[in-house]
PDB file of N, CA and C in Angstrom:
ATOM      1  N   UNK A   1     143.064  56.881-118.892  1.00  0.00           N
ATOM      2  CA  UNK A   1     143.400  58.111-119.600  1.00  0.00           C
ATOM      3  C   UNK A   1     144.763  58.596-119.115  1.00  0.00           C
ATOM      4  N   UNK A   2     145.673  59.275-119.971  1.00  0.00           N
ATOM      5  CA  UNK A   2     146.671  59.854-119.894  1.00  0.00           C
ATOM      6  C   UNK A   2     146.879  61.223-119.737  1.00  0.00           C
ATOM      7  N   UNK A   3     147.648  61.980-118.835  1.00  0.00           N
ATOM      8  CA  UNK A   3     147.760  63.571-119.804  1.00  0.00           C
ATOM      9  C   UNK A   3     147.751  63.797-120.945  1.00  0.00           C
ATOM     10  N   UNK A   4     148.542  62.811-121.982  1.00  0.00           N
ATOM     11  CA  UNK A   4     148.744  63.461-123.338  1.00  0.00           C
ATOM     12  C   UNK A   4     147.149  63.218-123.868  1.00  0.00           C
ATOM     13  N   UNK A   5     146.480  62.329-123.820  1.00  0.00           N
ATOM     14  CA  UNK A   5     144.509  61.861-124.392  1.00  0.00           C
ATOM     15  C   UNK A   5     144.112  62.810-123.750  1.00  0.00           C
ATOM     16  N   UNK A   6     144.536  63.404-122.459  1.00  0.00           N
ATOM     17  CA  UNK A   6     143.418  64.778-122.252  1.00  0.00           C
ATOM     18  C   UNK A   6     143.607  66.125-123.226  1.00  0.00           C
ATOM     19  N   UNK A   7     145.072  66.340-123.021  1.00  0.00           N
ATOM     20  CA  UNK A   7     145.319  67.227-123.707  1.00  0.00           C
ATOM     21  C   UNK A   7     144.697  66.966-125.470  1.00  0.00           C
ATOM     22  N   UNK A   8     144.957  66.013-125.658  1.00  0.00           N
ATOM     23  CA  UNK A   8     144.192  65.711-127.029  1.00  0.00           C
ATOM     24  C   UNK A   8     142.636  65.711-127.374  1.00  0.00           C
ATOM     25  N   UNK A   9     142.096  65.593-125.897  1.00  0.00           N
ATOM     26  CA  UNK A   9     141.039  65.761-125.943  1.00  0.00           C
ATOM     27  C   UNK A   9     140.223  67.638-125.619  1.00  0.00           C
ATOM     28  N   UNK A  10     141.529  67.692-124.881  1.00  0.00           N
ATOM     29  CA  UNK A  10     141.258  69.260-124.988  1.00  0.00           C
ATOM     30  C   UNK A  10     141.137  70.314-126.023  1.00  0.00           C
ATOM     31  N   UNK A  11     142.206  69.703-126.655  1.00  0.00           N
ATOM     32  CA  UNK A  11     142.485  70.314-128.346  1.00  0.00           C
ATOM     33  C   UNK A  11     141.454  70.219-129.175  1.00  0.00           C
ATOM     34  N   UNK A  12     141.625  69.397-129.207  1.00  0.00           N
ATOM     35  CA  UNK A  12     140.469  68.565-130.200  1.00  0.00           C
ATOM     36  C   UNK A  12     138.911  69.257-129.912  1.00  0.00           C
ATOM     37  N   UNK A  13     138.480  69.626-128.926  1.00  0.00           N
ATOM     38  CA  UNK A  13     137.571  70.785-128.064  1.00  0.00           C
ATOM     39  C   UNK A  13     137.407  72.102-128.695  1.00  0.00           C
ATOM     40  N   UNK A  14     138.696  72.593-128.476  1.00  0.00           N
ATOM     41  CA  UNK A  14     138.714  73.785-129.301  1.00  0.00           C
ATOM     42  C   UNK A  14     139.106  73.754-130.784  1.00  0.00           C
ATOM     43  N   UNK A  15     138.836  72.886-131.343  1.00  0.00           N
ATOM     44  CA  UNK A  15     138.945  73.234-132.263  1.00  0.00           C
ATOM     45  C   UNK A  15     140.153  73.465-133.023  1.00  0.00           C
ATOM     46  N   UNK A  16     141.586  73.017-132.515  1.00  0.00           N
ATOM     47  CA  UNK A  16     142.515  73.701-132.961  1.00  0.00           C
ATOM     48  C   UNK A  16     143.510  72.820-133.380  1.00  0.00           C
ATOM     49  N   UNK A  17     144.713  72.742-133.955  1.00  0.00           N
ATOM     50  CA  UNK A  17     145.637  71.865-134.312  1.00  0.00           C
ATOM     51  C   UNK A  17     147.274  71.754-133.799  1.00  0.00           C
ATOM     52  N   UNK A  18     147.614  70.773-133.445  1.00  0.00           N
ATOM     53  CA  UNK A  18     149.188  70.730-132.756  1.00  0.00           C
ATOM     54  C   UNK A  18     150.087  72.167-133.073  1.00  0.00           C
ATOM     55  N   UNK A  19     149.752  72.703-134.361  1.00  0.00           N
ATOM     56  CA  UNK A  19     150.587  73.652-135.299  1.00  0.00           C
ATOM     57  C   UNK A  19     150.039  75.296-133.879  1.00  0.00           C
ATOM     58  N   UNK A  20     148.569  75.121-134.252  1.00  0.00           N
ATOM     59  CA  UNK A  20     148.372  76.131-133.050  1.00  0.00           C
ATOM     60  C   UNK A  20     148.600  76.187-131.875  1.00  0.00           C
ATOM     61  N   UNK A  21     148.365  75.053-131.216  1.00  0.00           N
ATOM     62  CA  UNK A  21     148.662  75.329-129.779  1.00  0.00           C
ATOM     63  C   UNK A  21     150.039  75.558-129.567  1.00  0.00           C
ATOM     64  N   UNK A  22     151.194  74.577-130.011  1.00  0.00           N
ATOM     65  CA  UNK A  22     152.316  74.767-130.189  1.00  0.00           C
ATOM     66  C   UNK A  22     152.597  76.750-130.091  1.00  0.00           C
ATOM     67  N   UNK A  23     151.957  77.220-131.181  1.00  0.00           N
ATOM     68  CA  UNK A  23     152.812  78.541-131.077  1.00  0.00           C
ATOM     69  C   UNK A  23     152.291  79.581-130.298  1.00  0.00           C
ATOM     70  N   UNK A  24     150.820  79.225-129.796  1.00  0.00           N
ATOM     71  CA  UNK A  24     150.210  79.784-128.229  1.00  0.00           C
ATOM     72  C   UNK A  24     151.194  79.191-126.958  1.00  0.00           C
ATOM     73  N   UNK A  25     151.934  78.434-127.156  1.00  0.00           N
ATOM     74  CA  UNK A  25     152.383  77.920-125.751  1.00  0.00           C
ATOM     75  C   UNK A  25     154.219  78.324-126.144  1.00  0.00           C
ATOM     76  N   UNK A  26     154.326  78.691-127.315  1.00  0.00           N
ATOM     77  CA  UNK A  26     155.706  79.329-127.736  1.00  0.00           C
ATOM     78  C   UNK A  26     156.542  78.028-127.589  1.00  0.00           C
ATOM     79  N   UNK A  27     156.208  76.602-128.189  1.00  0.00           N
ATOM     80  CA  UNK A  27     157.089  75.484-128.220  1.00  0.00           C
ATOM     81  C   UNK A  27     157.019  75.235-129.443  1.00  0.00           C
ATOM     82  N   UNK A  28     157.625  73.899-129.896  1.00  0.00           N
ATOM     83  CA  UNK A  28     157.289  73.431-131.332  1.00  0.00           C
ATOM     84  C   UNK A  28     156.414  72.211-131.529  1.00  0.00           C
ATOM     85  N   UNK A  29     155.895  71.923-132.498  1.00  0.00           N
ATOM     86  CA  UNK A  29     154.797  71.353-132.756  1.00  0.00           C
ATOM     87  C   UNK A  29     155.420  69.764-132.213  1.00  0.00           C
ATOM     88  N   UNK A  30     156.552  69.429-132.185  1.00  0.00           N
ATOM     89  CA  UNK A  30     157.144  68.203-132.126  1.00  0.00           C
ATOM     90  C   UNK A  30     157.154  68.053-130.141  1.00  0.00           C
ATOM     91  N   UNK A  31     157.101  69.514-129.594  1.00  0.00           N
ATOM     92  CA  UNK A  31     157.215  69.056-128.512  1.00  0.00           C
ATOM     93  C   UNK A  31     155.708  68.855-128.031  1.00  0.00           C
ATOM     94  N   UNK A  32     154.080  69.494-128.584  1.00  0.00           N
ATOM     95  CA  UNK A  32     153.385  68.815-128.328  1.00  0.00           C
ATOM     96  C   UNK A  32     153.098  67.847-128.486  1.00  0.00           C
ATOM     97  N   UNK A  33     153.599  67.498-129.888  1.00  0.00           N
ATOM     98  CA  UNK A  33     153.211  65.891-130.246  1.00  0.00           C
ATOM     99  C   UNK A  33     153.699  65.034-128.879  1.00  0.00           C
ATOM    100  N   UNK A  34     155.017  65.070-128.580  1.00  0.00           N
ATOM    101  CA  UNK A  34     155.588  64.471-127.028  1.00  0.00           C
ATOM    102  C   UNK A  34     154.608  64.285-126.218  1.00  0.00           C
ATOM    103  N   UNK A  35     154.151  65.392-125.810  1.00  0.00           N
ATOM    104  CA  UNK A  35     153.362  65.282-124.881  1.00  0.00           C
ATOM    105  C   UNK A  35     151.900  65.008-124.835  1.00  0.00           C
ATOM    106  N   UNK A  36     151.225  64.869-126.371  1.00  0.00           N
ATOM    107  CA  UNK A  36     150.159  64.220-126.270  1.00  0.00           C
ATOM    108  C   UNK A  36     150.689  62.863-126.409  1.00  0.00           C
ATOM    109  N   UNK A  37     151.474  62.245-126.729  1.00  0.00           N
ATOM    110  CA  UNK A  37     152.324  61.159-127.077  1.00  0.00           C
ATOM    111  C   UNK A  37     152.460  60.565-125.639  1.00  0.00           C
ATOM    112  N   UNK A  38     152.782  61.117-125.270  1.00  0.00           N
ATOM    113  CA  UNK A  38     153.489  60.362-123.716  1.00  0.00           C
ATOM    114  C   UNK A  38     154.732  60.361-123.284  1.00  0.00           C
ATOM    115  N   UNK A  39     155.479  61.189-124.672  1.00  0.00           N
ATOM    116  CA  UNK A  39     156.975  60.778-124.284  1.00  0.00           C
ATOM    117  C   UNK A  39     157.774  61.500-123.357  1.00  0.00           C
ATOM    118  N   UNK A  40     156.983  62.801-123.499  1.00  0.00           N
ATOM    119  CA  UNK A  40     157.467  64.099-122.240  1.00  0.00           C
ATOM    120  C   UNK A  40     156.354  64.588-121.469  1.00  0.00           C
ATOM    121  N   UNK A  41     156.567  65.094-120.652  1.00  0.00           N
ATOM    122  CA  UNK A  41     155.510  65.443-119.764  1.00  0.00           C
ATOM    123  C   UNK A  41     155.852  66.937-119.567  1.00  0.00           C
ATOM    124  N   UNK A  42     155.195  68.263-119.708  1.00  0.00           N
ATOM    125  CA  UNK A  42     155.066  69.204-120.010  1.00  0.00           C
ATOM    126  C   UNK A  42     156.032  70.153-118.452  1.00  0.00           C
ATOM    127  N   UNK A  43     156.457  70.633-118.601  1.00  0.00           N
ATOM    128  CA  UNK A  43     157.468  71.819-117.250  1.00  0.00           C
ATOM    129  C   UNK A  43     156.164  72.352-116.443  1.00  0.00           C
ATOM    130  N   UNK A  44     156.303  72.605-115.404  1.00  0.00           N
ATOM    131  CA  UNK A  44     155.529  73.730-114.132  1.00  0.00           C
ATOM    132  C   UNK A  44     155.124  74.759-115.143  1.00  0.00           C
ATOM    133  N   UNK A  45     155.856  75.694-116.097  1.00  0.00           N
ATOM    134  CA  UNK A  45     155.648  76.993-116.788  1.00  0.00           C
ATOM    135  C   UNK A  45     154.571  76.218-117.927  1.00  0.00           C
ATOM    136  N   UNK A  46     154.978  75.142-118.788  1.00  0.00           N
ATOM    137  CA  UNK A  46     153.824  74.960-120.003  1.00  0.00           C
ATOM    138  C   UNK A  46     152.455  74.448-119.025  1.00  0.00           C
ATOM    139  N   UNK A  47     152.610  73.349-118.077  1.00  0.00           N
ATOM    140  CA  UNK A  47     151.148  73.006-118.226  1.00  0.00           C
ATOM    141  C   UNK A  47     150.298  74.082-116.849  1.00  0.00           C
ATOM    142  N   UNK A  48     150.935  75.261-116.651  1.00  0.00           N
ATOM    143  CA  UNK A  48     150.343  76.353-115.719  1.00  0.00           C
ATOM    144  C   UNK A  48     149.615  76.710-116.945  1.00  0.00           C
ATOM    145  N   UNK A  49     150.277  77.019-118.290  1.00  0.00           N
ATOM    146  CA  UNK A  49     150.031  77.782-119.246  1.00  0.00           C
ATOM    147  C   UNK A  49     148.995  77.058-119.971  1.00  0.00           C
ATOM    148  N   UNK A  50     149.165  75.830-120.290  1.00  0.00           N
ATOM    149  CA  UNK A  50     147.903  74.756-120.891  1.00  0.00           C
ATOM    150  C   UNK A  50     146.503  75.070-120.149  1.00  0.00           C
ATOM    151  N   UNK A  51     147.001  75.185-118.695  1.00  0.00           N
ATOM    152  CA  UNK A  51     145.877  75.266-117.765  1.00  0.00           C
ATOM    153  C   UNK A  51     144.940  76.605-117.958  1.00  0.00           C
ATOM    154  N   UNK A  52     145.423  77.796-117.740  1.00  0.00           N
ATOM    155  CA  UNK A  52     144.925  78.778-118.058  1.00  0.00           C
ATOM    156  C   UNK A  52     144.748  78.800-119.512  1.00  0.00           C
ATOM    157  N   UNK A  53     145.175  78.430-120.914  1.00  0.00           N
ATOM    158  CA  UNK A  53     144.503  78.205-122.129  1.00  0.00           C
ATOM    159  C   UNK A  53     143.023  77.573-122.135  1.00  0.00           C
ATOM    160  N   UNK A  54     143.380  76.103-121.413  1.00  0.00           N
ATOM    161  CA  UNK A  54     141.949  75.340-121.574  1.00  0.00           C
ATOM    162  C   UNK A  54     141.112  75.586-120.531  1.00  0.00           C
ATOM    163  N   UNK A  55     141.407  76.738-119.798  1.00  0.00           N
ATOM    164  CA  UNK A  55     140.526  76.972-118.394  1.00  0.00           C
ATOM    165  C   UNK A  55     140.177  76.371-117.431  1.00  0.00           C
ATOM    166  N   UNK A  56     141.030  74.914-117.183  1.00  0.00           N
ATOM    167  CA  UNK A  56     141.109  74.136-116.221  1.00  0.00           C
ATOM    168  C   UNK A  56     142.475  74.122-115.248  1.00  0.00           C
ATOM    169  N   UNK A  57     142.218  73.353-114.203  1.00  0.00           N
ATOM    170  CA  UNK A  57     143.078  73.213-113.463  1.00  0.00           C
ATOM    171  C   UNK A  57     144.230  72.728-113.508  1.00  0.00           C
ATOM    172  N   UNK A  58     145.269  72.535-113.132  1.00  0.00           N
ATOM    173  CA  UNK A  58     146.333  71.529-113.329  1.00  0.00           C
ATOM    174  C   UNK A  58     146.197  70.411-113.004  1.00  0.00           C
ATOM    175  N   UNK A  59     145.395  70.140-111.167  1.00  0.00           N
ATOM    176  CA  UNK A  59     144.820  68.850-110.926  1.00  0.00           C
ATOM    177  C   UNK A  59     144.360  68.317-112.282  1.00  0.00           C
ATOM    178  N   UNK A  60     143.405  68.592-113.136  1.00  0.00           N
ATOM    179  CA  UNK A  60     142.352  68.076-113.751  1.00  0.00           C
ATOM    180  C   UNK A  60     143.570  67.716-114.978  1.00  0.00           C
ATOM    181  N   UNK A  61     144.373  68.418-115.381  1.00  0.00           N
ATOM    182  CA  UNK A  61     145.316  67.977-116.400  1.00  0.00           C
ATOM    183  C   UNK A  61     146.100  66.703-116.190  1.00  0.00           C
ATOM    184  N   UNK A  62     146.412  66.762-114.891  1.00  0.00           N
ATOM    185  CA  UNK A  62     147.238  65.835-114.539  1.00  0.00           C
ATOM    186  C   UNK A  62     146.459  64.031-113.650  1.00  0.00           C
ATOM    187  N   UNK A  63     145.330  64.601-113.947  1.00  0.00           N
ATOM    188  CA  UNK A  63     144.307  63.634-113.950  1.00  0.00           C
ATOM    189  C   UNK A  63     144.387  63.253-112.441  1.00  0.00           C
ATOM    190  N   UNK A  64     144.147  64.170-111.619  1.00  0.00           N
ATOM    191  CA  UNK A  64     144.353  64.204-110.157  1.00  0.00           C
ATOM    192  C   UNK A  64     142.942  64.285-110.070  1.00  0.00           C
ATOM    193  N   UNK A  65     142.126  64.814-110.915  1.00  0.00           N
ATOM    194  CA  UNK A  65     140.603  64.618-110.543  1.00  0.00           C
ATOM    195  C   UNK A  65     140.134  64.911-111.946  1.00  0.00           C
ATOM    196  N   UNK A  66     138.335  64.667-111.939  1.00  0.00           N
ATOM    197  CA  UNK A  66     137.770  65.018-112.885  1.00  0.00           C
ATOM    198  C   UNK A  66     136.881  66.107-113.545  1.00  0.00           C
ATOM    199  N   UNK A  67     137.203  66.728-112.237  1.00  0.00           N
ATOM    200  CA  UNK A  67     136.697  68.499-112.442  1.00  0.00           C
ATOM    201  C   UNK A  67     137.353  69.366-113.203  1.00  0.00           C
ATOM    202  N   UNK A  68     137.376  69.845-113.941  1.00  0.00           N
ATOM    203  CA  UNK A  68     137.497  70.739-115.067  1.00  0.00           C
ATOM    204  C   UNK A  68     137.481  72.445-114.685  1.00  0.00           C
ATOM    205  N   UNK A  69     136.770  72.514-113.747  1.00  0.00           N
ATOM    206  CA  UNK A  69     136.822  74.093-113.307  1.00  0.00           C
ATOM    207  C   UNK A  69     138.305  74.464-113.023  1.00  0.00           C
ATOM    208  N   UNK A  70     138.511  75.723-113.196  1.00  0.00           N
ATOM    209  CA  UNK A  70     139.896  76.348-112.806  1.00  0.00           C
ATOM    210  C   UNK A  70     139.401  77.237-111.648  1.00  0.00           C
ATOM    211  N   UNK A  71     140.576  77.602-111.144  1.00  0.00           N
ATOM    212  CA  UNK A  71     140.631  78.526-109.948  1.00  0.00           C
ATOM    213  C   UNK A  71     139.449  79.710-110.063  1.00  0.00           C
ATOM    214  N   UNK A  72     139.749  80.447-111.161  1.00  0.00           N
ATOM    215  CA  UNK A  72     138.465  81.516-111.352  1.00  0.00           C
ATOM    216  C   UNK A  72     137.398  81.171-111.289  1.00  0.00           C
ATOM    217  N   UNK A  73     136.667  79.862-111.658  1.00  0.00           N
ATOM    218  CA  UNK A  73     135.360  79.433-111.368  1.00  0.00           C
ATOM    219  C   UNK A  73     135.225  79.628-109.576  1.00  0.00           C
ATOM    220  N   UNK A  74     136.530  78.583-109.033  1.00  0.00           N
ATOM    221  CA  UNK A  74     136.010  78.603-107.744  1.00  0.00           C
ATOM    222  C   UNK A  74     136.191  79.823-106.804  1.00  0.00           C
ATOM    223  N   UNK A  75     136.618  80.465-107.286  1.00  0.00           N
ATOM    224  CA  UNK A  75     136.855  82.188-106.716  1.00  0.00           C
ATOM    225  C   UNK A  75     134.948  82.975-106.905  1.00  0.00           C
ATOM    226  N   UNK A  76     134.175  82.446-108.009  1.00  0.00           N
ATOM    227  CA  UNK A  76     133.440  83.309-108.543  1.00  0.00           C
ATOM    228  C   UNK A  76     132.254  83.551-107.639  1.00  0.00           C
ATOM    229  N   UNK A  77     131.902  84.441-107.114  1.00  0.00           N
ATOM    230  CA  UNK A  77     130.820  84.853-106.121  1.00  0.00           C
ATOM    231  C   UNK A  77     129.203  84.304-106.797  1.00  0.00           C
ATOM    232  N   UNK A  78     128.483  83.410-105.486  1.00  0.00           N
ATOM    233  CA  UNK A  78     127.296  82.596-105.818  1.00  0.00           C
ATOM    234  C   UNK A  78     126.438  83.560-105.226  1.00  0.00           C
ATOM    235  N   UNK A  79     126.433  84.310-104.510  1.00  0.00           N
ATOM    236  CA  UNK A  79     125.660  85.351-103.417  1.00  0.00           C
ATOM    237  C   UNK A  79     126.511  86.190-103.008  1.00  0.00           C
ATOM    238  N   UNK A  80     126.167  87.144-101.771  1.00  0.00           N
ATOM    239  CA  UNK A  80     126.944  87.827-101.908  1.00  0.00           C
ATOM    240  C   UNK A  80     127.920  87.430-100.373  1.00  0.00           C
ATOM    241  N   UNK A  81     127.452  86.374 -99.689  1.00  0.00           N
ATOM    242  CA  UNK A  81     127.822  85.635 -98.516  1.00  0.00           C
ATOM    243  C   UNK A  81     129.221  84.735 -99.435  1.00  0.00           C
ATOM    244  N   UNK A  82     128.841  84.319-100.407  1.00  0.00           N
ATOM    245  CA  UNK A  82     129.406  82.574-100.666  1.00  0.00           C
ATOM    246  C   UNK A  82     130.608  83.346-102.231  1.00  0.00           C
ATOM    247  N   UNK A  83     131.584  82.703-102.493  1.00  0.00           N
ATOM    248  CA  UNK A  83     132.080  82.183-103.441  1.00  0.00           C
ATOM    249  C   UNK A  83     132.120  80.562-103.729  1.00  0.00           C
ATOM    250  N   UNK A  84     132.103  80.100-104.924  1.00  0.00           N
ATOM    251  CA  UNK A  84     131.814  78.563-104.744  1.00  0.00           C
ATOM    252  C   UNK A  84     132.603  77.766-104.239  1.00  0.00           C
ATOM    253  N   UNK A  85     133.831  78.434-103.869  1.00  0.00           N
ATOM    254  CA  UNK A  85     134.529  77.568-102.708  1.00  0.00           C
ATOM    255  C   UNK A  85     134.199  77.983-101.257  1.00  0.00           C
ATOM    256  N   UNK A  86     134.251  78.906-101.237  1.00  0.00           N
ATOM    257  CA  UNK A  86     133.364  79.096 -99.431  1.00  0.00           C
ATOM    258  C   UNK A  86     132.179  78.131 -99.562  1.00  0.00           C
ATOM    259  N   UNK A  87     131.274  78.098-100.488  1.00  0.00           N
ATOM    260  CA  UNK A  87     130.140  77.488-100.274  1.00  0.00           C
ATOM    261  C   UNK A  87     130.411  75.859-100.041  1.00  0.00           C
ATOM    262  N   UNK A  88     131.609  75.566-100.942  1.00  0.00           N
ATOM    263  CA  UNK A  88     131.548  73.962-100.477  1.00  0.00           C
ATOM    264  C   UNK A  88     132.581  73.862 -99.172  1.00  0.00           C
ATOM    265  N   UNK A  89     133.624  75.120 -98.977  1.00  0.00           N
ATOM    266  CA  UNK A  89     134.030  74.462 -97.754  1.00  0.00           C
ATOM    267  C   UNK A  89     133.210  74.639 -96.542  1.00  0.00           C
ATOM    268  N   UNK A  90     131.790  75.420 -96.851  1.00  0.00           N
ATOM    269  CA  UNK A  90     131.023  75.440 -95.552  1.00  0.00           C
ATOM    270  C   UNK A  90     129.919  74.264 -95.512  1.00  0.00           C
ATOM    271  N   UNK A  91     129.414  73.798 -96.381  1.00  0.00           N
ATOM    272  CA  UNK A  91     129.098  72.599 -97.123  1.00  0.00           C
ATOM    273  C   UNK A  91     129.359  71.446 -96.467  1.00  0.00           C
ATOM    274  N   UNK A  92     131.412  71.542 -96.369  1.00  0.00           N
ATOM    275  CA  UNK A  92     131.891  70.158 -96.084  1.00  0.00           C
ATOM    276  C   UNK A  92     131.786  70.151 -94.063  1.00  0.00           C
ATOM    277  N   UNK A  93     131.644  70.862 -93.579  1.00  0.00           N
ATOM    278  CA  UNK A  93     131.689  71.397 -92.034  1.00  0.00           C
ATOM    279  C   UNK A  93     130.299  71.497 -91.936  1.00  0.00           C
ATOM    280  N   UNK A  94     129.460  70.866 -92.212  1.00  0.00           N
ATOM    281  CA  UNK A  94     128.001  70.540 -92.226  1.00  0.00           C
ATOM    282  C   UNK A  94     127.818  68.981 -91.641  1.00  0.00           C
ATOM    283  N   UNK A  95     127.091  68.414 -90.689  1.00  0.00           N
ATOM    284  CA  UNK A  95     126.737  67.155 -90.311  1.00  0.00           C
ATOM    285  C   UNK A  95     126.489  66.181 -91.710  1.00  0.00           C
ATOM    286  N   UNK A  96     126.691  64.813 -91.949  1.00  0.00           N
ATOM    287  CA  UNK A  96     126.713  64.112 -92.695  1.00  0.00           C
ATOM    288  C   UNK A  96     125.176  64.093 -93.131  1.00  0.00           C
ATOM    289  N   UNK A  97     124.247  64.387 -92.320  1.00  0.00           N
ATOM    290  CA  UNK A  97     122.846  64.253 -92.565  1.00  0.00           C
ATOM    291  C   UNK A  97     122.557  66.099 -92.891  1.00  0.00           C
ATOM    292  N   UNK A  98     123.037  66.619 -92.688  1.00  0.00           N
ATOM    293  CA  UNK A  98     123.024  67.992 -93.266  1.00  0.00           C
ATOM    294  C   UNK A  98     123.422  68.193 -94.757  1.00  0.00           C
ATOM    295  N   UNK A  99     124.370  67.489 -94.969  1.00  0.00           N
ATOM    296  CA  UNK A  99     125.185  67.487 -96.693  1.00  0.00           C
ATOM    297  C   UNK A  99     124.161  66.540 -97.310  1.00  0.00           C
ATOM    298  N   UNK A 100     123.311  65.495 -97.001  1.00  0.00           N
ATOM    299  CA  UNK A 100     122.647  64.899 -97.480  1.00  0.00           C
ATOM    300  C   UNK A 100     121.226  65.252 -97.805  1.00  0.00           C
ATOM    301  N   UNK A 101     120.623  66.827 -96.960  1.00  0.00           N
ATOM    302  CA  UNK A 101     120.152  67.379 -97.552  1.00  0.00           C
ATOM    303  C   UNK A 101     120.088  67.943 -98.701  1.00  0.00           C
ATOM    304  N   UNK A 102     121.244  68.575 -97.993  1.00  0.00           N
ATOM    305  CA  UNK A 102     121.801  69.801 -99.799  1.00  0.00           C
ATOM    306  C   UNK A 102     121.810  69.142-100.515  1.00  0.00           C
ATOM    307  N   UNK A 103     122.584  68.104-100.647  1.00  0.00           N
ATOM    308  CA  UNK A 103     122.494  67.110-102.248  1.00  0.00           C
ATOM    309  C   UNK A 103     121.172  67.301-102.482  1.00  0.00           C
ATOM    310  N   UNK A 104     120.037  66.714-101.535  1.00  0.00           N
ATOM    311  CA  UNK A 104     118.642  66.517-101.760  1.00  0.00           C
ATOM    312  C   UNK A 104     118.361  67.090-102.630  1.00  0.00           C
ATOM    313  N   UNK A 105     118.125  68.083-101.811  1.00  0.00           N
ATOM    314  CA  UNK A 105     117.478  69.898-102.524  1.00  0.00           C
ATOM    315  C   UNK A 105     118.450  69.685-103.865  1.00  0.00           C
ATOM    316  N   UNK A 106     119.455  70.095-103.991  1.00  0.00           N
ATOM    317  CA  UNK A 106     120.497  70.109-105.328  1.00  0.00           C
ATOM    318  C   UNK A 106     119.388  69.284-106.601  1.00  0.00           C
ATOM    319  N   UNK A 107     119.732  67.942-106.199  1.00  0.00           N
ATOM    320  CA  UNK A 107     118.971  67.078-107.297  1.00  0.00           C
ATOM    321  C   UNK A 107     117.297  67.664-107.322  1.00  0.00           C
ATOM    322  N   UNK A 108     117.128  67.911-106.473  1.00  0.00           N
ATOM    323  CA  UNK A 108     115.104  68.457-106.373  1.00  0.00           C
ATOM    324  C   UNK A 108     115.371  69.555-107.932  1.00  0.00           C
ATOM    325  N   UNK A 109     116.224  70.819-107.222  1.00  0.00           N
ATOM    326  CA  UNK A 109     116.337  71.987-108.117  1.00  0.00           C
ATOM    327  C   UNK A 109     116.603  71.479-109.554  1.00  0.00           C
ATOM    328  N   UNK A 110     117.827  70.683-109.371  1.00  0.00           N
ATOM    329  CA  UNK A 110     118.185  70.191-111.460  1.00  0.00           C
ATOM    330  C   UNK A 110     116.980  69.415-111.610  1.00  0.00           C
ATOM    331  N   UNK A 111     116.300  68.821-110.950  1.00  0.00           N
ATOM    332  CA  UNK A 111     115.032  67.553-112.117  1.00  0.00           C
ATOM    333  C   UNK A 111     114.132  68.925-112.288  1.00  0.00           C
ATOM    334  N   UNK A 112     113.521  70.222-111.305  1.00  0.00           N
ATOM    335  CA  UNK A 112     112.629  71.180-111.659  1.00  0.00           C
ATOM    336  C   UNK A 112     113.395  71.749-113.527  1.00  0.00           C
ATOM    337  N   UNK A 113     114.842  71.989-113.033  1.00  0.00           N
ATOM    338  CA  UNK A 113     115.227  72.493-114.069  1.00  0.00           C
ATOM    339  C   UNK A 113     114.724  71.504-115.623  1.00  0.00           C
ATOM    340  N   UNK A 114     115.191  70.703-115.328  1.00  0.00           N
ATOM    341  CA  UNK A 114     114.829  69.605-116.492  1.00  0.00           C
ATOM    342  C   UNK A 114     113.758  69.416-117.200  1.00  0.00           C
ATOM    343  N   UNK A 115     112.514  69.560-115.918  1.00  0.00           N
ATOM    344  CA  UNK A 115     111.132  69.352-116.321  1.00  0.00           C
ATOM    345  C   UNK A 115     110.765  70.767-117.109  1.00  0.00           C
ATOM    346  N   UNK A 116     111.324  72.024-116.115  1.00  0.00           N
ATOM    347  CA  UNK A 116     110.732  73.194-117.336  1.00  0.00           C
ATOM    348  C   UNK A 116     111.525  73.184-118.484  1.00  0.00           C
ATOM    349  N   UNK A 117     112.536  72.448-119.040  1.00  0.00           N
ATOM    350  CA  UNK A 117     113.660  72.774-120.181  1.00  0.00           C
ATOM    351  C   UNK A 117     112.319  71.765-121.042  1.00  0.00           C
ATOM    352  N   UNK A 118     112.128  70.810-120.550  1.00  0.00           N
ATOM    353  CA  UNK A 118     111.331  69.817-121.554  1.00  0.00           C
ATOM    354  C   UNK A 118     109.932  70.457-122.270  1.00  0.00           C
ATOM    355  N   UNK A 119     109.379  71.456-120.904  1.00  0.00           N
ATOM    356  CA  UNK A 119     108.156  72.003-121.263  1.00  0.00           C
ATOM    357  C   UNK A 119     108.455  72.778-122.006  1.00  0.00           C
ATOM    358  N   UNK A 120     109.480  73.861-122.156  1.00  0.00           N
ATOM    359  CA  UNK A 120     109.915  74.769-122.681  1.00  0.00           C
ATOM    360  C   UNK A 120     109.902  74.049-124.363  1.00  0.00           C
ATOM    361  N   UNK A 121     110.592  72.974-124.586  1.00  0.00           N
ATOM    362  CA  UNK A 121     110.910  72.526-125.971  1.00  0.00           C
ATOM    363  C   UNK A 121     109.427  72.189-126.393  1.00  0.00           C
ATOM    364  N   UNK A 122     108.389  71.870-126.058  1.00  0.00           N
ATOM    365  CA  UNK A 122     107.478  71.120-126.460  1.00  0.00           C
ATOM    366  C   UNK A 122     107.491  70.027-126.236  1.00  0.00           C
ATOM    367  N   UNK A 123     108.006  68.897-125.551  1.00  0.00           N
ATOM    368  CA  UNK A 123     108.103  67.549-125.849  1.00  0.00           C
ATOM    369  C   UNK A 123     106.696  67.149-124.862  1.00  0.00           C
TER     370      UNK A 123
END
C-alpha cells in the first residue's frame, strides 16, 4: 500500500469525491489526484490537515503503522486513573508474563462480548 491507496481508501470511506476533499483542504482537485497518484506527496500543513479530516494519525497516513486512531482517541480518559495512552504505557512497564495476562483477560472480555452479541441476535 501507498499513501496515495490510503488516502483513496480514506475517501472513498467517506463518501466523498477528489472535487470535495480538494476544496476542504483549500488545494485543487489536480493536486489530490497527485497525491492519490503518487506523484506528490502532500506538505507537513496538508497531511496534518488530511489527518485531522480523516481522524487519524499521520503515522497511519504515512503507513508508519496500522492504527488508525488519532491523538484524541489516545488522550481519551478509560477511568478516571488511565487515559488510553497511560494505560498502554503502564501496560508496556508490566513483566512479559504480566502483559500476557492482560491480553488474556482482553481476549476472555471480547469472546464474552461476542457470545452475548450472538445471543442478543437470536442465532
Amino acid at each position: 500500500m501507498t499513501l496515495g491507496q490510503r488516502l483513496i481508501e480514506l475517501r472513498e470511506e467517506k463518501g466523498i469525491f477528489q472535487k470535495e476533499l480538494a476544496a476542504i483542504m483549500n488545494v485543487s482537485v489536480s493536486t489530490i489526484s497527485n497525491y492519490e497518484n503518487d506523484v506528490h506527496d502532500p506538505d507537513l500543513e496538508i497531511l496534518r490537515k488530511l489527518a485531522d479530516f480523516f481522524q487519524v494519525s499521520t503515522d497511519y497516513l504515512l503507513l508508519r503503522t496500522d492504527c488508525r486512531y488519532d491523538l484524541s482517541s489516545l488522550n481519551q480518559r478509560i477511568s478516571k486513573d488511565y487515559t488510553v495512552s497511560e494505560f498502554i504505557n503502564t501496560t508496556l512497564e508490566l513483566p512479559q508474563k504480566d502483559i500476557s495476562t492482560v491480553v488474556e483477560y482482553v481476549d476472555l472480555l471480547t469472546m464474552r462480548k461476542q457470545l452475548q452479541n450472538t445471543n442478543l441476535s437470536g442465532e
